[in-house]
C-alpha atoms as a PDB file:
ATOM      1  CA  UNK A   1       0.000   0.000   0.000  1.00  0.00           C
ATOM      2  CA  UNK A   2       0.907   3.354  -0.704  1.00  0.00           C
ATOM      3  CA  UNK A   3       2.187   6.308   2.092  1.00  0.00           C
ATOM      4  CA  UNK A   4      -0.227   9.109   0.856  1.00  0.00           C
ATOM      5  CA  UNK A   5       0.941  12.383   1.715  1.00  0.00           C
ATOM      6  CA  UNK A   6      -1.413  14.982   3.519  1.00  0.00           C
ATOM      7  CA  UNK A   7       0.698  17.956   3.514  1.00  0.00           C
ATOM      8  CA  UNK A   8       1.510  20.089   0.372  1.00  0.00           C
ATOM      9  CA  UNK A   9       2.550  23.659   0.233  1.00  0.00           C
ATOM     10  CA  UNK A  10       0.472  25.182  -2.544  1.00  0.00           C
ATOM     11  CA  UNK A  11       2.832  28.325  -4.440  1.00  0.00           C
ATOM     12  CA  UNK A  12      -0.021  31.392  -5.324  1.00  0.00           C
ATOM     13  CA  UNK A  13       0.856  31.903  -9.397  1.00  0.00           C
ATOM     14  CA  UNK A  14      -0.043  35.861  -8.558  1.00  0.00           C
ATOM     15  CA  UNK A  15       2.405  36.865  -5.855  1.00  0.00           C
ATOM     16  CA  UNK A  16       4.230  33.683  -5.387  1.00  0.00           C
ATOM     17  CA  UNK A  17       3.619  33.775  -1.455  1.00  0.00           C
ATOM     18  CA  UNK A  18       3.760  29.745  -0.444  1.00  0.00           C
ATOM     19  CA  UNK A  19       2.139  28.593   2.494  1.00  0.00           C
ATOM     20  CA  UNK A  20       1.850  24.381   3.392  1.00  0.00           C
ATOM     21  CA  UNK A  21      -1.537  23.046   3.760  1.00  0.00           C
ATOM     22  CA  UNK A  22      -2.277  20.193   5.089  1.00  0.00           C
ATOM     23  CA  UNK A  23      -4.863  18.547   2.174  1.00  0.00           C
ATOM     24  CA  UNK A  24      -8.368  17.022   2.829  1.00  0.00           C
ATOM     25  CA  UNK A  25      -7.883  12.577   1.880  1.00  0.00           C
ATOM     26  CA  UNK A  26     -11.938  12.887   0.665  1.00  0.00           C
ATOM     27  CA  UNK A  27     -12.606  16.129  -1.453  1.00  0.00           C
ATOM     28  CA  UNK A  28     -11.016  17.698  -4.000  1.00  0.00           C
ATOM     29  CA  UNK A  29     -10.493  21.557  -2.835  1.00  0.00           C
ATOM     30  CA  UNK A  30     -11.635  23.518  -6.319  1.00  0.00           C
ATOM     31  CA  UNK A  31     -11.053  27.062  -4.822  1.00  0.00           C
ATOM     32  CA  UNK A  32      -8.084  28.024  -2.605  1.00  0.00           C
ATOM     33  CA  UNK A  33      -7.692  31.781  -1.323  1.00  0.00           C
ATOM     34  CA  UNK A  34      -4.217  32.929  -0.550  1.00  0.00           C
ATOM     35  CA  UNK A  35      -3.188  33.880   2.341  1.00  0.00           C
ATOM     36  CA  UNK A  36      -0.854  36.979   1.177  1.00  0.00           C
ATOM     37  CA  UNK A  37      -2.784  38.715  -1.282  1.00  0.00           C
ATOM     38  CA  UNK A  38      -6.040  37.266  -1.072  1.00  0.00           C
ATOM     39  CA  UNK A  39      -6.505  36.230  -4.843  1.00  0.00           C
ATOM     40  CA  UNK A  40      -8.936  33.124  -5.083  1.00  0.00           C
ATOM     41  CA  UNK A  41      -7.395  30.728  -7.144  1.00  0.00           C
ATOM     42  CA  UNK A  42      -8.674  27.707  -9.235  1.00  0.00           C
ATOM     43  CA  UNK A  43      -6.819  24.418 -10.719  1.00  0.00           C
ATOM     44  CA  UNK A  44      -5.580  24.872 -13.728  1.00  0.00           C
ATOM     45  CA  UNK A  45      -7.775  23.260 -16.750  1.00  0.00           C
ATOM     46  CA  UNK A  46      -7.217  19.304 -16.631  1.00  0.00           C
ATOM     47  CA  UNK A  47      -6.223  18.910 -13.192  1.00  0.00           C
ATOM     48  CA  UNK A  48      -8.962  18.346 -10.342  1.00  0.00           C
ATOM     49  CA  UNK A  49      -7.635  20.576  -8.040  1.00  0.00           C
ATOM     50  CA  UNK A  50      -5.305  23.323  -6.501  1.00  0.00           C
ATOM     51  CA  UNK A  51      -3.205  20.486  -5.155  1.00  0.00           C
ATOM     52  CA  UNK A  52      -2.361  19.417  -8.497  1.00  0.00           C
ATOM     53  CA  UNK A  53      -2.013  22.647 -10.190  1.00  0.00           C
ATOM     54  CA  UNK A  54      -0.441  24.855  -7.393  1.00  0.00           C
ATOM     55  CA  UNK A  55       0.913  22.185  -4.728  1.00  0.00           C
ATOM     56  CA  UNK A  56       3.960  20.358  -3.864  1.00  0.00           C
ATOM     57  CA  UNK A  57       2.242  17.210  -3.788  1.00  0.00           C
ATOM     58  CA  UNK A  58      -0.645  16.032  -5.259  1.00  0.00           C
ATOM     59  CA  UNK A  59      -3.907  15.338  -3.721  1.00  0.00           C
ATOM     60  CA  UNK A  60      -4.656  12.321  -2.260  1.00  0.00           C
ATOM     61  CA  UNK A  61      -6.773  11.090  -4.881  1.00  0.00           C
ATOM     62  CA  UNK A  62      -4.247  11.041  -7.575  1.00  0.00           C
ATOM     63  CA  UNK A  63      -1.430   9.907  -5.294  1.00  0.00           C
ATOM     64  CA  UNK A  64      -3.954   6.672  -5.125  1.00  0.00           C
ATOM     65  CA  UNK A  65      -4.440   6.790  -8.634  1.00  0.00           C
ATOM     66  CA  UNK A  66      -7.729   7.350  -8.588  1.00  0.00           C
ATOM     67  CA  UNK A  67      -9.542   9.176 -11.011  1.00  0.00           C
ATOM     68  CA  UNK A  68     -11.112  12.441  -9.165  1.00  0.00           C
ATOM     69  CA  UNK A  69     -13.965  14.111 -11.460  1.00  0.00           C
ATOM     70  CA  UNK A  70     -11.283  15.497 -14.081  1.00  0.00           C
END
């Protein structure tokens, strides 16, 4: 079995500020707002989340392999 990892620090594409998150193992988070300049961001077309667009690690779900609603 697989270690899935629960902690990811997600990098805001406006003002670059990181900040580690610690990742939800049953939802996919679709919105994320930064903490540094406030800009609400959104994955990036073809990936199911912020995680995967933004984050260190991916979520959960893909680190399983499963397919999450992309």
């Amino acid at each position: 079995m697989k270690n899935i990892r629960l902690k990811s620090v997600i990098t805001c594409p406006v003002c670059h500020f990181q900040q580690e998150e610690i990742m939800p193992e049953n939802a996919c988070c679709f919105f994320y707002e930064c903490t540094n300049c406030k800009t609400v961001i959104q994955p990036n077309k073809g990936d199911c989340c912020v995680y995967c667009s933004f984050g260190t690690v991916k979520c959960p779900s893909m680190q399983k392999g499963e397919n999450c609603g992309t």
